[in-house]
Protein backbone atom coordinates (compact mmCIF):
# COMPACT_ATOMS: atom_id res chain seq x y z
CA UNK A 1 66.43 4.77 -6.92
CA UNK A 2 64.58 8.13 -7.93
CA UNK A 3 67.41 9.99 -8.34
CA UNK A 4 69.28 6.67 -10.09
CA UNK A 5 66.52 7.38 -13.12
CA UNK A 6 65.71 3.35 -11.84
CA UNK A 7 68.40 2.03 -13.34
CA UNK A 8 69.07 -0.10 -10.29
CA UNK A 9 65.58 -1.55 -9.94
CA UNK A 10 66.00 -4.78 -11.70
CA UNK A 11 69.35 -5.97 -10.16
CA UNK A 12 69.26 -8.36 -7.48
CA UNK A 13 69.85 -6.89 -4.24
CA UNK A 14 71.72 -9.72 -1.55
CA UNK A 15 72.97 -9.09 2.21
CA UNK A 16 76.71 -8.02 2.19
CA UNK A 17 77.31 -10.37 4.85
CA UNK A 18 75.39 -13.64 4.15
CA UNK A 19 74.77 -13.57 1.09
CA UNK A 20 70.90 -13.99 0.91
CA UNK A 21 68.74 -12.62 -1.54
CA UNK A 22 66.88 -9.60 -0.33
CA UNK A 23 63.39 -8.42 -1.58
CA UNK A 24 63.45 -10.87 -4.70
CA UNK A 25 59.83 -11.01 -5.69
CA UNK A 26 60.83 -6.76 -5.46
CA UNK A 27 57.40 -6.47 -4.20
CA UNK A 28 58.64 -3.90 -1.43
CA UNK A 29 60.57 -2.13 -4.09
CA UNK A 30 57.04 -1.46 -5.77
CA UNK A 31 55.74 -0.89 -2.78
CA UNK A 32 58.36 2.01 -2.37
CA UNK A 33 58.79 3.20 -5.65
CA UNK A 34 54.78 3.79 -5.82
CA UNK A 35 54.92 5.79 -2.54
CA UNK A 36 57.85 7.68 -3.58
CA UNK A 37 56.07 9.16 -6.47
CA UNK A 38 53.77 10.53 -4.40
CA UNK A 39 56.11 13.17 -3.38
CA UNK A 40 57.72 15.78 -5.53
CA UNK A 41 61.00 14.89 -6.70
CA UNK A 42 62.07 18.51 -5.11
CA UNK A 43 60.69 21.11 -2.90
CA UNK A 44 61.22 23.68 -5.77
CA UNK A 45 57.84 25.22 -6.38
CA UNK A 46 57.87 24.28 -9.80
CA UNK A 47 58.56 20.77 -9.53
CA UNK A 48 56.14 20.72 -7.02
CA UNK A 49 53.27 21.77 -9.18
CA UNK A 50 54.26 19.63 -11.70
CA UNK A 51 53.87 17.06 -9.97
CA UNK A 52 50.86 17.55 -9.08
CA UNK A 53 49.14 18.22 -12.16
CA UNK A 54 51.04 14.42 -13.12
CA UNK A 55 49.28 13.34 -10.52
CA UNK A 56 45.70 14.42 -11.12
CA UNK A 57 46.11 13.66 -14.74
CA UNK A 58 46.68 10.23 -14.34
CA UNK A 59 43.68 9.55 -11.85
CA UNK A 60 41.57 11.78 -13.68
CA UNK A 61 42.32 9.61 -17.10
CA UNK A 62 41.62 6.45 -15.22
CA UNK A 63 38.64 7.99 -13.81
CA UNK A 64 37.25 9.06 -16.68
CA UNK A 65 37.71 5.76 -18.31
CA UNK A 66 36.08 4.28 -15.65
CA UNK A 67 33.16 6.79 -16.02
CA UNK A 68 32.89 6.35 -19.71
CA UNK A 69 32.55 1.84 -19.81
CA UNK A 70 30.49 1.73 -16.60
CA UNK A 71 28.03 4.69 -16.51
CA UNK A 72 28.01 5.96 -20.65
CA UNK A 73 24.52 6.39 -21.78
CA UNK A 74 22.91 5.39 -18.18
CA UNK A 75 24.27 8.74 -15.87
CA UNK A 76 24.62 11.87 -17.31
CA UNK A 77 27.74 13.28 -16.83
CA UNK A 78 29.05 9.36 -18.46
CA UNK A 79 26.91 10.34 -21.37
CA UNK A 80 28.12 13.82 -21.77
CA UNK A 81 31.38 12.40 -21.93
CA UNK A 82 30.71 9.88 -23.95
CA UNK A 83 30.05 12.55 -26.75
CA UNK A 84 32.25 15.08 -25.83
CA UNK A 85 36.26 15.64 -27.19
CA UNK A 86 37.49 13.22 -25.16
CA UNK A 87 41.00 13.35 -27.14
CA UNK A 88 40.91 17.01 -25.19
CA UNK A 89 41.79 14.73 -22.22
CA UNK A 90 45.03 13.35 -23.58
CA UNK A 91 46.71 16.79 -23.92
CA UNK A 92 48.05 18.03 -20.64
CA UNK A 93 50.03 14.23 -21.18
CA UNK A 94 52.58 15.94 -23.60
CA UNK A 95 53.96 18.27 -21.21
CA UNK A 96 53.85 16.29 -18.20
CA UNK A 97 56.24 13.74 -20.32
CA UNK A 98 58.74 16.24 -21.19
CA UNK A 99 58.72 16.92 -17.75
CA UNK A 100 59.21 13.71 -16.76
CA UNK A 101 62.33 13.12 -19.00
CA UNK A 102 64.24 16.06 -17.97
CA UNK A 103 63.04 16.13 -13.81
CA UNK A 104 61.67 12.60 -12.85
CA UNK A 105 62.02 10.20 -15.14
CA UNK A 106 60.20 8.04 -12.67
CA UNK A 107 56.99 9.27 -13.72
CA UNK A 108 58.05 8.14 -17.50
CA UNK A 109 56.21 4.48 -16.60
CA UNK A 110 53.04 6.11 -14.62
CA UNK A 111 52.38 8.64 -17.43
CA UNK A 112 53.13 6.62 -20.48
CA UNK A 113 50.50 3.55 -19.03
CA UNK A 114 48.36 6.25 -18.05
CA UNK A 115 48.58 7.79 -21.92
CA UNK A 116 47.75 4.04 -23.43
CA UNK A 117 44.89 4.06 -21.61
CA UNK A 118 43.88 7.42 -22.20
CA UNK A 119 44.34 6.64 -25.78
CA UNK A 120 42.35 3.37 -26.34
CA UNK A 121 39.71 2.53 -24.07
CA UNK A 122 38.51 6.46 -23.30
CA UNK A 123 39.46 8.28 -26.40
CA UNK A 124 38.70 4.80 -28.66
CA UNK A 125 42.23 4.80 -31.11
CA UNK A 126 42.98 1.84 -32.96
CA UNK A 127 46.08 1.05 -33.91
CA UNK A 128 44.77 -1.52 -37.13
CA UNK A 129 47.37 -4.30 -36.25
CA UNK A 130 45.12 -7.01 -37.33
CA UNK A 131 45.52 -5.99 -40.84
CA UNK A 132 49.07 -7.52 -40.78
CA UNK A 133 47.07 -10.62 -39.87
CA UNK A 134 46.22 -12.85 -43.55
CA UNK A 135 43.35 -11.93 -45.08
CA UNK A 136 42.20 -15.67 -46.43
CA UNK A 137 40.69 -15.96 -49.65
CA UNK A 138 37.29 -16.05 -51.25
CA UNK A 139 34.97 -13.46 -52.94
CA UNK A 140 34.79 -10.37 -50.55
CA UNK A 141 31.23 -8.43 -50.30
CA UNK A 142 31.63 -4.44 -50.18
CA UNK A 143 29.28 -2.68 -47.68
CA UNK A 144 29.22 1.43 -47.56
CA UNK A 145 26.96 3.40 -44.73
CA UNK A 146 26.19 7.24 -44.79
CA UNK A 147 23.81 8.88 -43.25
CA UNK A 148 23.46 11.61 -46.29
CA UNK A 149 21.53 14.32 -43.99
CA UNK A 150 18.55 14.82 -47.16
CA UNK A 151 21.52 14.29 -50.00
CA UNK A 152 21.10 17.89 -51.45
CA UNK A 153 24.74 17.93 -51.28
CA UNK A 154 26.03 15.01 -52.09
CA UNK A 155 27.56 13.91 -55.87
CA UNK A 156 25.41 10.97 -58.01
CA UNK A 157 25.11 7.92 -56.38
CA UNK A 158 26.07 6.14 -58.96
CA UNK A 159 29.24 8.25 -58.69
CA UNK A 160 29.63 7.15 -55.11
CA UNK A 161 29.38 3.33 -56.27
CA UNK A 162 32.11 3.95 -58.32
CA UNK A 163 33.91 5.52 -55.43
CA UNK A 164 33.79 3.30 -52.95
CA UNK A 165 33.80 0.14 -55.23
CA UNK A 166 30.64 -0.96 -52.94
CA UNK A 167 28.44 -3.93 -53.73
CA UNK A 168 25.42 -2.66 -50.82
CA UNK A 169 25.48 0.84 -49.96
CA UNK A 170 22.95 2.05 -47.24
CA UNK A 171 21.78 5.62 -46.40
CA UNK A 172 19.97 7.11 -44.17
CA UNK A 173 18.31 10.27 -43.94
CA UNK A 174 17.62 9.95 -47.26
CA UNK A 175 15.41 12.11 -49.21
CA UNK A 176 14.39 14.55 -51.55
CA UNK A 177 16.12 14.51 -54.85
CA UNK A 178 18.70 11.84 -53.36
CA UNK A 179 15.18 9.69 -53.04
CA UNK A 180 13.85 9.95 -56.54
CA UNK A 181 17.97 9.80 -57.73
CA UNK A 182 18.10 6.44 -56.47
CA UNK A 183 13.93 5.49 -57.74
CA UNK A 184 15.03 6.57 -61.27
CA UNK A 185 18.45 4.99 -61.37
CA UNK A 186 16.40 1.58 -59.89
CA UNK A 187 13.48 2.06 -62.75
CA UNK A 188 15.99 2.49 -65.72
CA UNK A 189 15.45 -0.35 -68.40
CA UNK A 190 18.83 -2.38 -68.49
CA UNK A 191 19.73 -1.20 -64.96
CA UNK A 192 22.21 -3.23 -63.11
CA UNK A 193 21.52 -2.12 -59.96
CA UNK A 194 18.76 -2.71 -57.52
CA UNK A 195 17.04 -0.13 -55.28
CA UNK A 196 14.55 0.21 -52.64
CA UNK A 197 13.68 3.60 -50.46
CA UNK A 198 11.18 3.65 -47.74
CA UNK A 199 11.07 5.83 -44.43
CA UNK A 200 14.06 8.08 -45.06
CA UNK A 201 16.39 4.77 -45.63
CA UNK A 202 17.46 3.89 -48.82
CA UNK A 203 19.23 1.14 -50.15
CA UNK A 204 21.24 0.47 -53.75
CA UNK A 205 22.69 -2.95 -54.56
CA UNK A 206 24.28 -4.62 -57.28
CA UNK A 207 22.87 -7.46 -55.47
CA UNK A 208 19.52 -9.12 -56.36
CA UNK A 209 16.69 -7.27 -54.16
CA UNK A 210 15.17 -10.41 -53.51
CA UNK A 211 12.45 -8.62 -50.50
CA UNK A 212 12.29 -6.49 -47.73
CA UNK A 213 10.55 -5.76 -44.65
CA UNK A 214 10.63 -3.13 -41.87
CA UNK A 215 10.50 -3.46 -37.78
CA UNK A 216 7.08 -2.48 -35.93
CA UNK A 217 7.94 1.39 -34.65
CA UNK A 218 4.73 2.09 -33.91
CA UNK A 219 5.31 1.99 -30.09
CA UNK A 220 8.53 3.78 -30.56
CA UNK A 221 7.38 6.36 -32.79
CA UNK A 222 4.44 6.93 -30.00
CA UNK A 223 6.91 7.77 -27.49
CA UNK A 224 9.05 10.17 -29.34
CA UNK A 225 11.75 7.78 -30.77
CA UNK A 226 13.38 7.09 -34.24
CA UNK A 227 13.81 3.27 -34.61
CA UNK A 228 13.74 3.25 -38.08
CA UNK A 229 14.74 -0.27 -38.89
CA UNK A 230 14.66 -2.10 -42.86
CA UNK A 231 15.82 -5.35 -43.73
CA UNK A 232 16.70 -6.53 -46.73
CA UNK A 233 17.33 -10.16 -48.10
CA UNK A 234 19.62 -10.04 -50.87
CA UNK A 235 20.99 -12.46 -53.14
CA UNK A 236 24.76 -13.03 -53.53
CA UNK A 237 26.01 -15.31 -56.37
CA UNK A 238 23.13 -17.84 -55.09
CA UNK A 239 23.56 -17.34 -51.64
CA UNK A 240 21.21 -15.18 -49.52
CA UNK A 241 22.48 -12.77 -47.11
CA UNK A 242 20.39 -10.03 -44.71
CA UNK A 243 21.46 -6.41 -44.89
CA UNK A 244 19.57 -4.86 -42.35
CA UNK A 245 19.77 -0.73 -42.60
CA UNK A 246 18.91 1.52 -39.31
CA UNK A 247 18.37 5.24 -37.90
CA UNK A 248 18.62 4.77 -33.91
CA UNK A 249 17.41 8.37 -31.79
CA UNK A 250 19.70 11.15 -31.68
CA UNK A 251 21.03 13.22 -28.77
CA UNK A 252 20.95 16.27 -30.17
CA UNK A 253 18.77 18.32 -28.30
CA UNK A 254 20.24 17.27 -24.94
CA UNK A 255 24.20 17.54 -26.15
CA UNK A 256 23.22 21.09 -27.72
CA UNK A 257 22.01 22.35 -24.71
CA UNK A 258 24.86 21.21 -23.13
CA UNK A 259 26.80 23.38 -25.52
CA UNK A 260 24.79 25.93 -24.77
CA UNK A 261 25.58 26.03 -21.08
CA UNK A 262 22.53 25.04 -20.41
CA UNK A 263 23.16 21.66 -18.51
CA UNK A 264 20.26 21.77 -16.01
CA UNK A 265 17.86 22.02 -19.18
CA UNK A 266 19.69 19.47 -20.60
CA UNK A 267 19.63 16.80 -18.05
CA UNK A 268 15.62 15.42 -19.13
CA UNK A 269 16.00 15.19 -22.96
CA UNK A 270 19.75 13.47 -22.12
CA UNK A 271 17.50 11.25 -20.24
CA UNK A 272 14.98 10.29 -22.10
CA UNK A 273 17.20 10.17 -25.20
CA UNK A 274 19.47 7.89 -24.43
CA UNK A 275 16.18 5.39 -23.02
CA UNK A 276 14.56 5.67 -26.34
CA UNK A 277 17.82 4.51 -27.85
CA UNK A 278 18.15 1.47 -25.17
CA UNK A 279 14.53 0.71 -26.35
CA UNK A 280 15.37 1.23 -29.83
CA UNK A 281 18.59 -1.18 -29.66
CA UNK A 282 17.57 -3.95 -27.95
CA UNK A 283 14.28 -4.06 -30.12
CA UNK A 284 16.83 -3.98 -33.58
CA UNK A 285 18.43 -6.26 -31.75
CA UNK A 286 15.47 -8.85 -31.11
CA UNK A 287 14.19 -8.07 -35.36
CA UNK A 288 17.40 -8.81 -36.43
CA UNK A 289 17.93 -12.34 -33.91
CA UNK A 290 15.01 -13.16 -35.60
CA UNK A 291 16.58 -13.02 -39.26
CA UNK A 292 18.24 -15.85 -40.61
CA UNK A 293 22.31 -16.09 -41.04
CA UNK A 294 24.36 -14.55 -42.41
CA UNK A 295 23.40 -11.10 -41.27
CA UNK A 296 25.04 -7.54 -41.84
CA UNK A 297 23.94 -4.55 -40.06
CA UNK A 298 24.60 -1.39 -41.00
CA UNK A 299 23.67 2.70 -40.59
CA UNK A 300 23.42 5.57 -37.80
CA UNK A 301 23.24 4.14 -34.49
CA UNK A 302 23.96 7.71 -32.95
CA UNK A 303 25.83 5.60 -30.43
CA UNK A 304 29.40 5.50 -30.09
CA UNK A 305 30.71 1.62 -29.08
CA UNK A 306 31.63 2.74 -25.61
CA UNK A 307 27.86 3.20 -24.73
CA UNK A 308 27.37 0.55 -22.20
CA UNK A 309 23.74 0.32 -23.95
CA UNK A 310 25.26 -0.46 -27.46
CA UNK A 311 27.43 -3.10 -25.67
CA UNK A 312 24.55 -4.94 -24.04
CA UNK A 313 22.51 -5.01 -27.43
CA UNK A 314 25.52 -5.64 -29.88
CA UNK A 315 28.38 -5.84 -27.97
CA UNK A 316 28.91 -9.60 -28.87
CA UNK A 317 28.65 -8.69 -32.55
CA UNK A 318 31.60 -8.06 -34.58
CA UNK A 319 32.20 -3.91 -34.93
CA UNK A 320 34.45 -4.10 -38.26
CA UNK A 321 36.14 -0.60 -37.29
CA UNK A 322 37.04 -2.28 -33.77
CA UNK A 323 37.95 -5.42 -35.89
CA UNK A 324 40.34 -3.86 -38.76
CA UNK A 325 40.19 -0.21 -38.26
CA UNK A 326 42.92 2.15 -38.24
CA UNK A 327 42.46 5.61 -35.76
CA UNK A 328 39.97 7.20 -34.17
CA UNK A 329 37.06 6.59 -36.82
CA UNK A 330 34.82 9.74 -36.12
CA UNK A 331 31.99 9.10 -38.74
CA UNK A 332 30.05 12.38 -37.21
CA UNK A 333 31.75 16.01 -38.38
CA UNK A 334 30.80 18.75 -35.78
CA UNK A 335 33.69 20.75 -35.84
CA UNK A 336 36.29 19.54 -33.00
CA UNK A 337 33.84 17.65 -31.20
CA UNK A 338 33.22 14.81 -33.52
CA UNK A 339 32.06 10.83 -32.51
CA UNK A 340 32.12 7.84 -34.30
CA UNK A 341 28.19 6.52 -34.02
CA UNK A 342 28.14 5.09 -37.67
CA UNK A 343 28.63 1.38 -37.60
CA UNK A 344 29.22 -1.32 -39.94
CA UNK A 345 28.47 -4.77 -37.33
CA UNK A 346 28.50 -8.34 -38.62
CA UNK A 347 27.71 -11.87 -37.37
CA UNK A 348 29.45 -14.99 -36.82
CA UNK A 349 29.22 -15.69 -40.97
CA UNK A 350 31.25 -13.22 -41.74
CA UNK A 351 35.58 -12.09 -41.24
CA UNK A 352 36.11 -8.20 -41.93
CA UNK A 353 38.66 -7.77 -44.74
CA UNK A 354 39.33 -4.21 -44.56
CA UNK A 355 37.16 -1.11 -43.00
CA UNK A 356 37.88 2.54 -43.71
CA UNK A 357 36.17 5.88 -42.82
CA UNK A 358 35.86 7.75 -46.55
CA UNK A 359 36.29 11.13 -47.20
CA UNK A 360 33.66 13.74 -46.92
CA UNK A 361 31.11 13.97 -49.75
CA UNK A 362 29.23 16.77 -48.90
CA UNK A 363 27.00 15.37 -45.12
CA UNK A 364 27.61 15.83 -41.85
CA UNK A 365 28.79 12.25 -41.85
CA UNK A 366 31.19 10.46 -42.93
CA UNK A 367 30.58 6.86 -45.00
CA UNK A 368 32.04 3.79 -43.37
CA UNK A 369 32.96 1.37 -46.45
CA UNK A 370 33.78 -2.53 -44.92
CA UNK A 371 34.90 -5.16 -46.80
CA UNK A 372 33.17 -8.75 -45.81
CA UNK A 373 34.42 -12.64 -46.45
CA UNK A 374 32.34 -15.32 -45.63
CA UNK A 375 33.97 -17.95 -42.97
């Protein structure tokens, strides 16, 4: 049947004599097909170093996988692969296919499964196929997140409104001129937009600012941590909605050690890093549970959504890049190492439209702009 390409597989194989069907459920034609493949398809020493690369790709990609959903952001070597290139891991697949097609095309099956999974649960693609799905109807809110790393570099925000067509756009790390930007544009007589900046976070609406309030960090600030949380209740068209804007800890030190080749080092501040930013979660998590409906949350996690701790906080939250997004969605620019920890994450209320990753304007980030209809 290996040499056959498997053409024969599927026919029905009966006893020349009696006439009864043999192996029908073709469970021992699995069975020996899957056993099979564990040998070369020749003794040559080429195909037999082929074939074993095909084989250590495809347990090292379901490995991996493995690795990544159970252990990201709890072990170590999970969380260095959590915010590595993972896409790197995909590669060797290319020439093990063409392989395949010309020497074996019984590894075609084994390799191609192994690729799909490579390609969605580790590396995180989307394919976007629920945007063939109808859209509904009703007013749509627009919703924009970018963490502007100080804003020295980025164009007017008023110009970015424009851009992105947004209705709430929330930054982070802003400051400086950004900062007083957005206080003047707010403070302008006739202004039709609302502001508010406090703690690095900013906010600009063409929403009614009707108040806002931030989470208690004092005990994360104490031990080292970020957790810079703001909500604000806004008014849409008469009804009220919470857009709640955050800056989760960073593993930055750790991951640039890392780099560095300096993993030992790095091991502690990995550590501690990513238990700040199960603290920090689970404590946005409990401040925003504790907000009325409908809720939006947006900003810099600086957690991709295959941390295991992101998915116990928010995991039964609606990610509107997992939702409607097209891609890999890296929202973080660090050359070819890049990870999408910028989220856009919704509750019940609320059916994503459309989500996009916009083009750089001048950060280290990227914006996520979402577009939000009430159920």
């Amino acid at each position: 049947m290996r040499l056959a390409g498997g053409r024969r597989f599927f026919a029905s194989a009966r006893c020349p004599r009696c006439g009864a069907a043999v192996d029908p459920t073709r469970g021992r034609r699995v069975a020996a097909v899957v056993l099979n493949l564990l040998r070369p398809v020749a003794p040559h020493p080429v195909d037999r170093l082929v074939h074993g690369a095909a084989v250590a790709w495809v347990v090292g990609i379901v490995v991996a996988t493995a690795l990544l959903w159970a252990f990201a952001d709890v072990w170590w070597p999970a969380t260095i692969l959590l915010f590595g290139p993972r896409w790197v891991l995909l590669l060797p697949g290319v020439p093990l296919l063409l392989w395949a097609a010309v020497r074996d095309r019984a590894w075609l099956v084994p390799l191609l499964l192994a690729g799909l999974l490579g390609a969605g649960p580790l590396v995180g693609l989307r394919t976007g196929w629920r945007t063939l799905l109808p859209e509904g109807s009703g007013p749509t809110l627009r919703v924009a997140t970018l963490n502007a790393r100080g804003g020295d570099d980025l164009p007017r925000i008023d110009e970015l409104l424009s851009r992105w067509n947004a209705d709430v756009v929330v930054l982070q790390e802003c400051g400086g001129p950004l900062r007083d930007q957005i206080r003047r544009l707010g403070e302008s007589p006739g202004s039709p937009l609302d502001v508010h900046t406090a703690s690095g976070l900013c906010l600009v609406t063409r929403l009614d600012l009707v108040d806002a309030s931030q989470m208690d960090r004092e005990a994360l600030a104490f031990a080292g941590g970020a957790g810079l949380v703001w909500s604000y209740l806004l008014d849409w068209n008469g009804d009220p909605v919470r857009v709640t804007n955050l800056h989760l800890e960073t593993q930055r030190a750790g991951l640039e050690l890392v780099r560095m080749g300096r993993v030992r080092e790095a091991l502690d501040p990995l550590r501690e890093k990513s238990f700040l930013r199960s603290v920090e979660l689970r404590h946005a998590r409990r401040w925003v549970d504790s907000l009325p409906a409908p809720r939006i949350v947006a900003g810099d996690f600086n957690t991709p959504p295959e941390s295991r701790i992101y998915r116990q906080a928010w995991g039964d939250w609606t990610n509107a890049f997992d939702a409607r997004g097209a891609g890999l969605g890296a929202t973080r620019l660090n050359g070819w190492i890049q990870a999408r920890i910028d989220h856009v994450l919704v509750d019940g209320a609320w059916r994503v439209v459309d989500v996009r990753v916009a083009e750089d304007v001048g950060s280290d980030h990227l914006p996520v702009v979402a577009t939000l209809r009430r159920r």
